[in-house]
Protein backbone atom coordinates (compact mmCIF):
# COMPACT_ATOMS: atom_id res chain seq x y z
CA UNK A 1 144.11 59.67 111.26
CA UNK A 2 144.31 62.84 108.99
CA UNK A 3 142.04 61.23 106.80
CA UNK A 4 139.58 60.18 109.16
CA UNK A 5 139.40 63.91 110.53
CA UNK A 6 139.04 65.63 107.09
CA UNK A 7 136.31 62.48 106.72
CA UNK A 8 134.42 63.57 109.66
CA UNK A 9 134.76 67.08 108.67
CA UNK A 10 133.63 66.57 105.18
CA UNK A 11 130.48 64.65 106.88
CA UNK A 12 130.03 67.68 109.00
CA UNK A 13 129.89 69.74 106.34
CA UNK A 14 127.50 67.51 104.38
CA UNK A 15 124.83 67.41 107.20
CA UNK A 16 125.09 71.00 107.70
CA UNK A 17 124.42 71.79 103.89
CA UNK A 18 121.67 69.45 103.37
CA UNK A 19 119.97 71.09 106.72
CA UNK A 20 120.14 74.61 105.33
CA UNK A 21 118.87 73.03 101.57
CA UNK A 22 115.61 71.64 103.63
CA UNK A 23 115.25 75.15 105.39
CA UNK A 24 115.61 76.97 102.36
CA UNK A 25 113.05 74.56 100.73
CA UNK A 26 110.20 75.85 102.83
CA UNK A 27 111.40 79.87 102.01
CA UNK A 28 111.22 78.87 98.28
CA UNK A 29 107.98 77.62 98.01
CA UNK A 30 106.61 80.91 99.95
CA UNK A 31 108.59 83.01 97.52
CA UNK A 32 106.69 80.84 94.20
CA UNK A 33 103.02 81.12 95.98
CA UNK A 34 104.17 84.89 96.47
CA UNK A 35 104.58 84.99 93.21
CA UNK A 36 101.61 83.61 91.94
CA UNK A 37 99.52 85.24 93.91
CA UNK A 38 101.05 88.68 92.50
CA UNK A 39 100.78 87.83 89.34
CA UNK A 40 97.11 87.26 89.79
CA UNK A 41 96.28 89.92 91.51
CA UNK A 42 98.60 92.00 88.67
CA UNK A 43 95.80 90.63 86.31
CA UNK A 44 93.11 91.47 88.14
CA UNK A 45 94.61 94.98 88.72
CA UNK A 46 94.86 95.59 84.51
CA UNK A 47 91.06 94.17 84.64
CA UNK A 48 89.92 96.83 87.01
CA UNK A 49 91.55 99.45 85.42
CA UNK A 50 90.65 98.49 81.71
CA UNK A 51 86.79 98.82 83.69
CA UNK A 52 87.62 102.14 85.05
CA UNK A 53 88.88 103.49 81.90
CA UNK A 54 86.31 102.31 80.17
CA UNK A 55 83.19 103.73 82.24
CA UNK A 56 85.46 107.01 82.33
CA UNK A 57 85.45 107.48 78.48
CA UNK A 58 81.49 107.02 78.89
CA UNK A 59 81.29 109.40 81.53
CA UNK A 60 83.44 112.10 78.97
CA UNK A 61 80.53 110.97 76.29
CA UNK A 62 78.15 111.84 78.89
CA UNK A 63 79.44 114.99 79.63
CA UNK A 64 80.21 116.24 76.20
CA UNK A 65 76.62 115.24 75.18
CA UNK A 66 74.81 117.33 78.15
CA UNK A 67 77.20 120.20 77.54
CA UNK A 68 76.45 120.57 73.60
CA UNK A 69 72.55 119.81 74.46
CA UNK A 70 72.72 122.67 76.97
CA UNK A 71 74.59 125.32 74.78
CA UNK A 72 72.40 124.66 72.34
CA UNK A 73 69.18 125.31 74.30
CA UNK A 74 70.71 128.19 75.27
CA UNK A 75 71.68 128.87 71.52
CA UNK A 76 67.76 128.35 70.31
CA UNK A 77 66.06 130.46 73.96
CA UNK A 78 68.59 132.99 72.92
CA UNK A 79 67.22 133.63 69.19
CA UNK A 80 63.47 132.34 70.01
CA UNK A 81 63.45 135.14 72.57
CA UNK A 82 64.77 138.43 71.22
C-alpha cells in the first residue's frame, strides 16, 4: 500500500514535470529567436555606425578644406589689396 502511494506520487510528480518541460519549451524558443534577432540587428547597428563615422570624417575633410581655402583668400585679398 505504501508503495503504491509513493508510486502514484512519483507518477504525479512525473506528469507535473514533463508539463512544465513542454511550457518551458515554447519560452525557450522565444528567448533563441530573441536572440537572433538581437544579434542581427547588433550587426546592423556596427554597419550604420561604421557609415556614420565614415561620412563624418568626410564631412571634417570638407570642412578643413573650405576653412584653409577661405583663410587663404583672405590671406592673398589681404596682400593684393594694401
Amino acid at each position: 500500500r505504501r508503495a503504491e502511494a509513493s508510486m502514484l506520487e512519483v507518477s504525479s510528480l512525473s506528469h507535473m514535470f514533463a508539463s512544465k518541460i513542454e511550457q518551458q519549451s515554447h519560452q525557450v524558443e522565444t528567448l533563441f529567436t530573441d536572440a537572433e534577432s538581437t544579434s542581427e540587428n547588433l550587426t546592423l547597428g556596427n554597419r550604420y555606425i561604421d557609415s556614420a563615422a565614415k561620412h563624418s570624417r568626410d564631412f571634417r575633410l570638407l570642412v578643413l578644406t573650405f576653412l584653409l581655402v577661405a583663410s587663404l583668400s583672405l590671406i592673398f585679398l589681404d596682400w593684393y589689396y594694401p
